[in-house]
C-alpha atoms as a PDB file:
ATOM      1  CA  UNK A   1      -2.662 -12.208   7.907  1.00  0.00           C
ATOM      2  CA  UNK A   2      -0.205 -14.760   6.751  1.00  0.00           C
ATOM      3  CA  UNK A   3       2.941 -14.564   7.226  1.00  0.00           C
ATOM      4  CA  UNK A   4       3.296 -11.019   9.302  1.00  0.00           C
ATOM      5  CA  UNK A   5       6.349 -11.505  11.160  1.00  0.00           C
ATOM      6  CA  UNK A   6       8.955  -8.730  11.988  1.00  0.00           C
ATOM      7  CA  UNK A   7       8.991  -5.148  11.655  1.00  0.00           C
ATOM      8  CA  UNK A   8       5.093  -3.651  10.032  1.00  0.00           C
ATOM      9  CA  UNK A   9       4.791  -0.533   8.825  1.00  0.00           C
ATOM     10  CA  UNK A  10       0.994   0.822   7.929  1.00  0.00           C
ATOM     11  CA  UNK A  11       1.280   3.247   5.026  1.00  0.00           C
ATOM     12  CA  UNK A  12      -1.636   5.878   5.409  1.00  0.00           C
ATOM     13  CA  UNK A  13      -3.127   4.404   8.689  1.00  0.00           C
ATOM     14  CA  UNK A  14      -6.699   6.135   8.296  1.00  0.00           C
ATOM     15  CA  UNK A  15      -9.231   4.754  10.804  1.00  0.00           C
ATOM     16  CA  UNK A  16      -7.546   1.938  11.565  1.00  0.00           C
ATOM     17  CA  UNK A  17      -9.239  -0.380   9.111  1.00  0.00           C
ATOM     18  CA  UNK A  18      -5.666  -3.012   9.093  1.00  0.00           C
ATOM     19  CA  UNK A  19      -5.636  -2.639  12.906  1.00  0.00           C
ATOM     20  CA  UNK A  20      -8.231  -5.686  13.589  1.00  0.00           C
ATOM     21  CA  UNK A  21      -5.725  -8.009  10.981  1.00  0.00           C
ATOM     22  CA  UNK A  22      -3.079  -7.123  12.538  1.00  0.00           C
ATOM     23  CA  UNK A  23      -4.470  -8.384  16.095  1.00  0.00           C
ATOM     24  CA  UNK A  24      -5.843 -11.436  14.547  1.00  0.00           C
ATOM     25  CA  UNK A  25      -2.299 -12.075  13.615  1.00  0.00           C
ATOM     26  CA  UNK A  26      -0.791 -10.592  16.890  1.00  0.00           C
ATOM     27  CA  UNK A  27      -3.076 -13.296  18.938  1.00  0.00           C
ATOM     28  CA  UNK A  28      -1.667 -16.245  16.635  1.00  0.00           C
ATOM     29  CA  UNK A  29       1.604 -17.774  16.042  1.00  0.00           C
ATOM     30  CA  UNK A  30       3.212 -14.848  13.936  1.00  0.00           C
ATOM     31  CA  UNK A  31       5.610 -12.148  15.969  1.00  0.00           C
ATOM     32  CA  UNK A  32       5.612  -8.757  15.018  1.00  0.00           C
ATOM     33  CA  UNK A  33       5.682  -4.754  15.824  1.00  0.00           C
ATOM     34  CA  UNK A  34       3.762  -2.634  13.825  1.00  0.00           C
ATOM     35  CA  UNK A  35       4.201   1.216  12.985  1.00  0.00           C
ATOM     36  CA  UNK A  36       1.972   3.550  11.311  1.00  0.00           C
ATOM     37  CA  UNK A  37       1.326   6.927   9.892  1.00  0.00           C
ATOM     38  CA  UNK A  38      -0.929   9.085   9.167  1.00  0.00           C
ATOM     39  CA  UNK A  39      -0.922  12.894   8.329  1.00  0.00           C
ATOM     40  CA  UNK A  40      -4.444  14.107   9.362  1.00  0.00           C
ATOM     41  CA  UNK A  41      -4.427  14.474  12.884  1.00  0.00           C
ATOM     42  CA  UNK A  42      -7.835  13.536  13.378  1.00  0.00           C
ATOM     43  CA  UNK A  43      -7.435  10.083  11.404  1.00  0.00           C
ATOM     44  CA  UNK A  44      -4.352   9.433  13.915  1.00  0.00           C
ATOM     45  CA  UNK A  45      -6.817  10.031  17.026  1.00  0.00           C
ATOM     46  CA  UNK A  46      -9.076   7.443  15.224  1.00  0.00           C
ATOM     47  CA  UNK A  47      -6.564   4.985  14.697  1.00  0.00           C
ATOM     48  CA  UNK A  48      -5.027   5.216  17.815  1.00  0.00           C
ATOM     49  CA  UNK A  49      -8.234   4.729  19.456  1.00  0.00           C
ATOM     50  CA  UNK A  50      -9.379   1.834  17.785  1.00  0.00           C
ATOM     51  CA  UNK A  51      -5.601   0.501  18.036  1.00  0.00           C
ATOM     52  CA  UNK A  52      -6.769   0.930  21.875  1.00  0.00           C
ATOM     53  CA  UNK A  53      -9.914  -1.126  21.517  1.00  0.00           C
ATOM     54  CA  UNK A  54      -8.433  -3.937  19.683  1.00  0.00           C
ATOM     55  CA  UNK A  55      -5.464  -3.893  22.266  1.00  0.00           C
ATOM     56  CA  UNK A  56      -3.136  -3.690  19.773  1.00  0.00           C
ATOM     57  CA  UNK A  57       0.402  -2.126  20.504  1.00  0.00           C
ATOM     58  CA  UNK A  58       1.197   0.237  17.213  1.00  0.00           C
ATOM     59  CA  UNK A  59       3.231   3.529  17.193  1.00  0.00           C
ATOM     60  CA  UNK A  60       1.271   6.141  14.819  1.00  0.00           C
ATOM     61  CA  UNK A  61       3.314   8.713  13.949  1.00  0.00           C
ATOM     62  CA  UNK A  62       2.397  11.938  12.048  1.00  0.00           C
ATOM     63  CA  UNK A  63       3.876  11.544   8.683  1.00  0.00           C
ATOM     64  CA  UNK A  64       3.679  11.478   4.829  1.00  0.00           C
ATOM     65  CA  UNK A  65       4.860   8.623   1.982  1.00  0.00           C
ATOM     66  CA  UNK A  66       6.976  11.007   0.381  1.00  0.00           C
ATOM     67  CA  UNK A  67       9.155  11.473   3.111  1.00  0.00           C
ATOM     68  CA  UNK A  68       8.522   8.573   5.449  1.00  0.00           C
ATOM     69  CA  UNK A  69      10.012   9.174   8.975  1.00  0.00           C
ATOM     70  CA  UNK A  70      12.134   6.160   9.696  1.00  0.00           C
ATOM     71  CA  UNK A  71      15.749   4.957   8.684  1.00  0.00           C
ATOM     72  CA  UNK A  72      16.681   3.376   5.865  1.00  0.00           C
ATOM     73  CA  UNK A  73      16.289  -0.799   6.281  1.00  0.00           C
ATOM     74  CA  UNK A  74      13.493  -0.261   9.245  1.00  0.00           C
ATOM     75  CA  UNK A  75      11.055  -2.855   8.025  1.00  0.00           C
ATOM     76  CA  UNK A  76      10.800  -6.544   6.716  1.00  0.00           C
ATOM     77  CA  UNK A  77       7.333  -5.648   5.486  1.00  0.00           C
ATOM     78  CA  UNK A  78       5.609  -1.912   4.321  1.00  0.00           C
ATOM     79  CA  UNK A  79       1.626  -2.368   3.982  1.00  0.00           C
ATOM     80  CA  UNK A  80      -0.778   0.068   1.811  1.00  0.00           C
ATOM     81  CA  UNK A  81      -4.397  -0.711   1.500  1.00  0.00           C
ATOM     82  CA  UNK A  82      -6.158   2.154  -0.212  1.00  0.00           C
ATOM     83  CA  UNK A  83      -3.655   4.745   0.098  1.00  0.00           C
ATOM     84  CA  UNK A  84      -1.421   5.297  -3.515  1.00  0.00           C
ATOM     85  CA  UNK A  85      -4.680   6.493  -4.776  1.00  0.00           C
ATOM     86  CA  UNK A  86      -4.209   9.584  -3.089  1.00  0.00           C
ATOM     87  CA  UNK A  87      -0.544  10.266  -2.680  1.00  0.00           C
ATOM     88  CA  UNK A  88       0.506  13.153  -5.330  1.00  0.00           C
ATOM     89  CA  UNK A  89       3.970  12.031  -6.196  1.00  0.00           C
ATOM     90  CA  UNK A  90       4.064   7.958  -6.394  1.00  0.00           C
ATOM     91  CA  UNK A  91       7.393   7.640  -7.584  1.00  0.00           C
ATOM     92  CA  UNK A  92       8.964   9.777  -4.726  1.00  0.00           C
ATOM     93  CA  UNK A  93       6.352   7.647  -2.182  1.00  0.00           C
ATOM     94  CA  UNK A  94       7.319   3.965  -3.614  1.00  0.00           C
ATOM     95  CA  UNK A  95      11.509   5.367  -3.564  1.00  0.00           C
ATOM     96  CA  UNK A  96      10.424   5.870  -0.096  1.00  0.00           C
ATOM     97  CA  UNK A  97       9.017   2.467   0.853  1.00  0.00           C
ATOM     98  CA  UNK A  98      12.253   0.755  -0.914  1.00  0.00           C
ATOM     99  CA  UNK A  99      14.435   2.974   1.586  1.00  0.00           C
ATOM    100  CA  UNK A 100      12.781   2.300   4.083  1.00  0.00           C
ATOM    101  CA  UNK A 101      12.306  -1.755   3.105  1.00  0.00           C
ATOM    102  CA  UNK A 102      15.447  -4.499   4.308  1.00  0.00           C
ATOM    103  CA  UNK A 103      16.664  -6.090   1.152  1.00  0.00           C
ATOM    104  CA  UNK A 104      14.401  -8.998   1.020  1.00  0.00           C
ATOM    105  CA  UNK A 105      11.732  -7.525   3.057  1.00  0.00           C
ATOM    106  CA  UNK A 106       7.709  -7.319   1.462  1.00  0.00           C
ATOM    107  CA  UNK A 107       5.764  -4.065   0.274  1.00  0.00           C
ATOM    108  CA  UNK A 108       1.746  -5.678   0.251  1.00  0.00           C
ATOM    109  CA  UNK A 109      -0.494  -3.795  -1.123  1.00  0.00           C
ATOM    110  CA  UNK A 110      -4.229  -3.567  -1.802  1.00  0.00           C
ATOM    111  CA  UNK A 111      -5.236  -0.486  -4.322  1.00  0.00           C
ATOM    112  CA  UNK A 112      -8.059   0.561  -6.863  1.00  0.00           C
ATOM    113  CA  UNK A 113      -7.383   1.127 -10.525  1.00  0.00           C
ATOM    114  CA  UNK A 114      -8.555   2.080 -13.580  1.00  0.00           C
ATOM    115  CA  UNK A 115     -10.904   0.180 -15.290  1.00  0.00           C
ATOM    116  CA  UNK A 116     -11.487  -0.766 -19.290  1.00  0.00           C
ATOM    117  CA  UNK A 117     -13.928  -0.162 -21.334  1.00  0.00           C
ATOM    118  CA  UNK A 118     -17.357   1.956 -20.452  1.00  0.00           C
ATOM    119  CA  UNK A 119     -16.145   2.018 -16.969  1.00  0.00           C
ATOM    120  CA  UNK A 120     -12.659   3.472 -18.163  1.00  0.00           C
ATOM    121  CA  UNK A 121     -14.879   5.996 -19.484  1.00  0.00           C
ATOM    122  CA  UNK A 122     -16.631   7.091 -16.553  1.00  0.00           C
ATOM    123  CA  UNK A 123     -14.188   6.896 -14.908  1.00  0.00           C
ATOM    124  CA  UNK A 124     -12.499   9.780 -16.589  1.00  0.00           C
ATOM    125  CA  UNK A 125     -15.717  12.026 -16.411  1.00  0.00           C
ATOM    126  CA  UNK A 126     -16.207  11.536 -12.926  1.00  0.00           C
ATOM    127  CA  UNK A 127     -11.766  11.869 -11.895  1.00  0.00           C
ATOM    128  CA  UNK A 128     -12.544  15.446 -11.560  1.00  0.00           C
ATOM    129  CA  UNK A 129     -15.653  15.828  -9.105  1.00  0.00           C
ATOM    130  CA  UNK A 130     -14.238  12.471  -7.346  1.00  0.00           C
ATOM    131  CA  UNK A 131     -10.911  13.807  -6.694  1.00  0.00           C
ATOM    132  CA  UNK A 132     -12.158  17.330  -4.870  1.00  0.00           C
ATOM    133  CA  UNK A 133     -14.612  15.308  -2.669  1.00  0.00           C
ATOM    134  CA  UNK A 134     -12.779  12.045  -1.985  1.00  0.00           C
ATOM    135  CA  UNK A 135      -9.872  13.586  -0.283  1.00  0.00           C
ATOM    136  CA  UNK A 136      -7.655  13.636  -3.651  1.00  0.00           C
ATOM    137  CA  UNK A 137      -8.153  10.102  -5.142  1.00  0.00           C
ATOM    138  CA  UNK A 138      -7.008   9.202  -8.534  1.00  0.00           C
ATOM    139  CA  UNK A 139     -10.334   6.795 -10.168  1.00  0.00           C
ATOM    140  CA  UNK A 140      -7.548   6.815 -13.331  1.00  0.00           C
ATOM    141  CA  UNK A 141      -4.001   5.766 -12.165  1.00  0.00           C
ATOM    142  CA  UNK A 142      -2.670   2.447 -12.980  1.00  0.00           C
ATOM    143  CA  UNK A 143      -0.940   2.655  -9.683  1.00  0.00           C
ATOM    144  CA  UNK A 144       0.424  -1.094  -9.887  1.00  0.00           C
ATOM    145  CA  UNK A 145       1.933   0.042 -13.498  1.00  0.00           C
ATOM    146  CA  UNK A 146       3.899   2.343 -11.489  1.00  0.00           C
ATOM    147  CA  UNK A 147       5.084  -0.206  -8.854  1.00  0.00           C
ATOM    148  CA  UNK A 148       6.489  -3.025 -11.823  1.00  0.00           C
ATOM    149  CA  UNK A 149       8.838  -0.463 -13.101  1.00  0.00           C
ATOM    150  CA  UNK A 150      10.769  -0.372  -9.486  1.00  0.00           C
ATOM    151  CA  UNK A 151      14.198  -1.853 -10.303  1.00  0.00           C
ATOM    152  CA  UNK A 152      14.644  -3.043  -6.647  1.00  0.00           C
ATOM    153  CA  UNK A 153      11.066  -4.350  -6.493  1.00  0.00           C
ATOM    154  CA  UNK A 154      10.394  -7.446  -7.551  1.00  0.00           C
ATOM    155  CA  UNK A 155       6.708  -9.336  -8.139  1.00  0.00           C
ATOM    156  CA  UNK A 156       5.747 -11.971  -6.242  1.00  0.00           C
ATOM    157  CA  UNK A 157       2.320 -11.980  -6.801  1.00  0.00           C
ATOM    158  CA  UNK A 158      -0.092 -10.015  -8.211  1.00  0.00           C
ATOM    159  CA  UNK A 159      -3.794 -10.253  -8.461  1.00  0.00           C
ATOM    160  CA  UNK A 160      -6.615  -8.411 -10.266  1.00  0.00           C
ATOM    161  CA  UNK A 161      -9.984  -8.479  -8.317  1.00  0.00           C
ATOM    162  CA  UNK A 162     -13.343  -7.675  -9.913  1.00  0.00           C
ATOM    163  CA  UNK A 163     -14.816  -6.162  -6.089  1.00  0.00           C
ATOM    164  CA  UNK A 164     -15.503  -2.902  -5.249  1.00  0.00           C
ATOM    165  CA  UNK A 165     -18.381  -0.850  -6.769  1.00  0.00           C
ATOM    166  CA  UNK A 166     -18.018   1.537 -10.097  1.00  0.00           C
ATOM    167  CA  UNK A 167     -16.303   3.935  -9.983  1.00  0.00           C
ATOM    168  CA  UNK A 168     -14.197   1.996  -7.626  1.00  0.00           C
ATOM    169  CA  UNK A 169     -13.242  -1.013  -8.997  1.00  0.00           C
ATOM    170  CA  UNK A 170     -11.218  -3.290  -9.854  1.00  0.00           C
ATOM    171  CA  UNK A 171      -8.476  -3.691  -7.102  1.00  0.00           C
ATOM    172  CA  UNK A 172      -5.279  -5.237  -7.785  1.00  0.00           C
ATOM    173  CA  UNK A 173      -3.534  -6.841  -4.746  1.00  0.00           C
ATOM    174  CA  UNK A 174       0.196  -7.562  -4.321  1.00  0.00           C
ATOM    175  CA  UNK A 175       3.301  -8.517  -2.941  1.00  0.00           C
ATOM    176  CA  UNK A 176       6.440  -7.061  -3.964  1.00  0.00           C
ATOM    177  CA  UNK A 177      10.222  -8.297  -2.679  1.00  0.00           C
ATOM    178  CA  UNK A 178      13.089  -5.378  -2.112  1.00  0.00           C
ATOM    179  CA  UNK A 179      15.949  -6.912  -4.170  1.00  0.00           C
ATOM    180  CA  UNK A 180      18.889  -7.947  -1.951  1.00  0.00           C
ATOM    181  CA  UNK A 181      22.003  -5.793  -2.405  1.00  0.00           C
ATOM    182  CA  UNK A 182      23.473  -8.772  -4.441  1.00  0.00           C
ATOM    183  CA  UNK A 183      20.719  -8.937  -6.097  1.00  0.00           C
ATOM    184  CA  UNK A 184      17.381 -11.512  -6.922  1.00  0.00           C
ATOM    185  CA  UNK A 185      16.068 -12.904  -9.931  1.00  0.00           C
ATOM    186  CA  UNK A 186      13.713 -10.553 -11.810  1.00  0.00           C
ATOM    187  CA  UNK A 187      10.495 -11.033 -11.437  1.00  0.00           C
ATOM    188  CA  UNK A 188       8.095 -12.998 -13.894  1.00  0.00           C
ATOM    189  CA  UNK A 189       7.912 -10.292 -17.473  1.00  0.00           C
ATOM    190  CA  UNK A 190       4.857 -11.242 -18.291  1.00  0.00           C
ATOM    191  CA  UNK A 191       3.104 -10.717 -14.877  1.00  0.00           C
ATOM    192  CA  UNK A 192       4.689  -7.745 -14.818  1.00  0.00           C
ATOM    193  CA  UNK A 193       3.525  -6.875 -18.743  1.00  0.00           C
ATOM    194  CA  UNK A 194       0.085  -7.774 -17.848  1.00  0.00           C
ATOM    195  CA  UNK A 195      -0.018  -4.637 -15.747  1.00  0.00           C
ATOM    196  CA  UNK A 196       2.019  -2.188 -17.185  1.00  0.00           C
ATOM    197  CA  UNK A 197       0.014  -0.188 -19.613  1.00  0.00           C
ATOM    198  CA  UNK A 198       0.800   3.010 -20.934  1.00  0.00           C
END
């Protein structure tokens, strides 16, 4: 995982699935200590015992996006892979990662997002069933939409991926910057445009 140096923090830490990254990159050159959370107690168990397997030294705490429980300016980098598909409230989650983000730390993130066309469509039909049995995720949001209109956020990178398997698909992967206090210059518009849709 390039570049993972510092403070980690695992948004939505599931099974574990970042775990065996994050000791790849604990048994190379990078230095870092990683936190997690995870509200469903019997995800943390899993995590924590894969975190065991993989010898990798994470705190999982019990906790929610929307009220993430650490102090402001914890972290030089916040990771979500598959998890602002499910949070109710974005907004009040991504406020949360800038808090708890150091001005000019990273927010990375790997998500699924609506589609176009026919699969936009079925998409729409299917939100209903899909949300009740896939733990309340969103096959409609145009989460990354929702992360380019964060003032203090800016784009590094953004990419649209054509993986996963319909319903699921496409992802969009990114890096976002927390805007030093004296500020950064903005982020490119037109990456930005290309994924903010109303």
């Amino acid at each position: 995982m390039e570049n993972l140096e510092g403070r980690v923090l695992d948004l939505g830490a599931g099974t574990g699935a970042m775990f065996p990254y994050f000791a790849e990159a604990v048994s190379s050159e990078y230095f870092f200590d990683v936190s997690a959370i995870e509200p469903d107690p019997h995800m943390r168990k899993q995590a924590q015992n894969r975190a065991e397997r993989l010898d990798l030294d994470v705190e999982i705490r019990s906790g929610v996006a929307k009220s993430l429980p650490y102090a402001d300016d914890s972290f030089d980098i916040v990771i979500a892979s598959m998890v602002f598909c499910t949070i109710p409230n974005v907004e009040t989650a991504i406020n949360e990662v800038v808090r708890v983000l150091k001005p000019g730390g990273e927010f990375r993130f790997l998500e699924h997002l609506a589609d176009d066309g026919w699969r936009r469509r079925l998409q729409g039909v299917l939100a209903p069933l899909w949300k009740t049995v896939a733990g309340g995720c969103h096959l409609t949001r145009r989460t990354p939409s929702l992360f380019a209109q964060v003032e203090e956020l800016d784009i590094v990178e953004l990419e649209r991926m054509s993986i996963g398997v319909t319903p699921v698909r496409p992802f969009v992967r990114g890096r976002l910057v927390h805007r030093r206090r004296e500020g950064l210059v903005r982020g490119s518009t037109a990456i930005k445009n290309a994924f903010v849709k109303p």
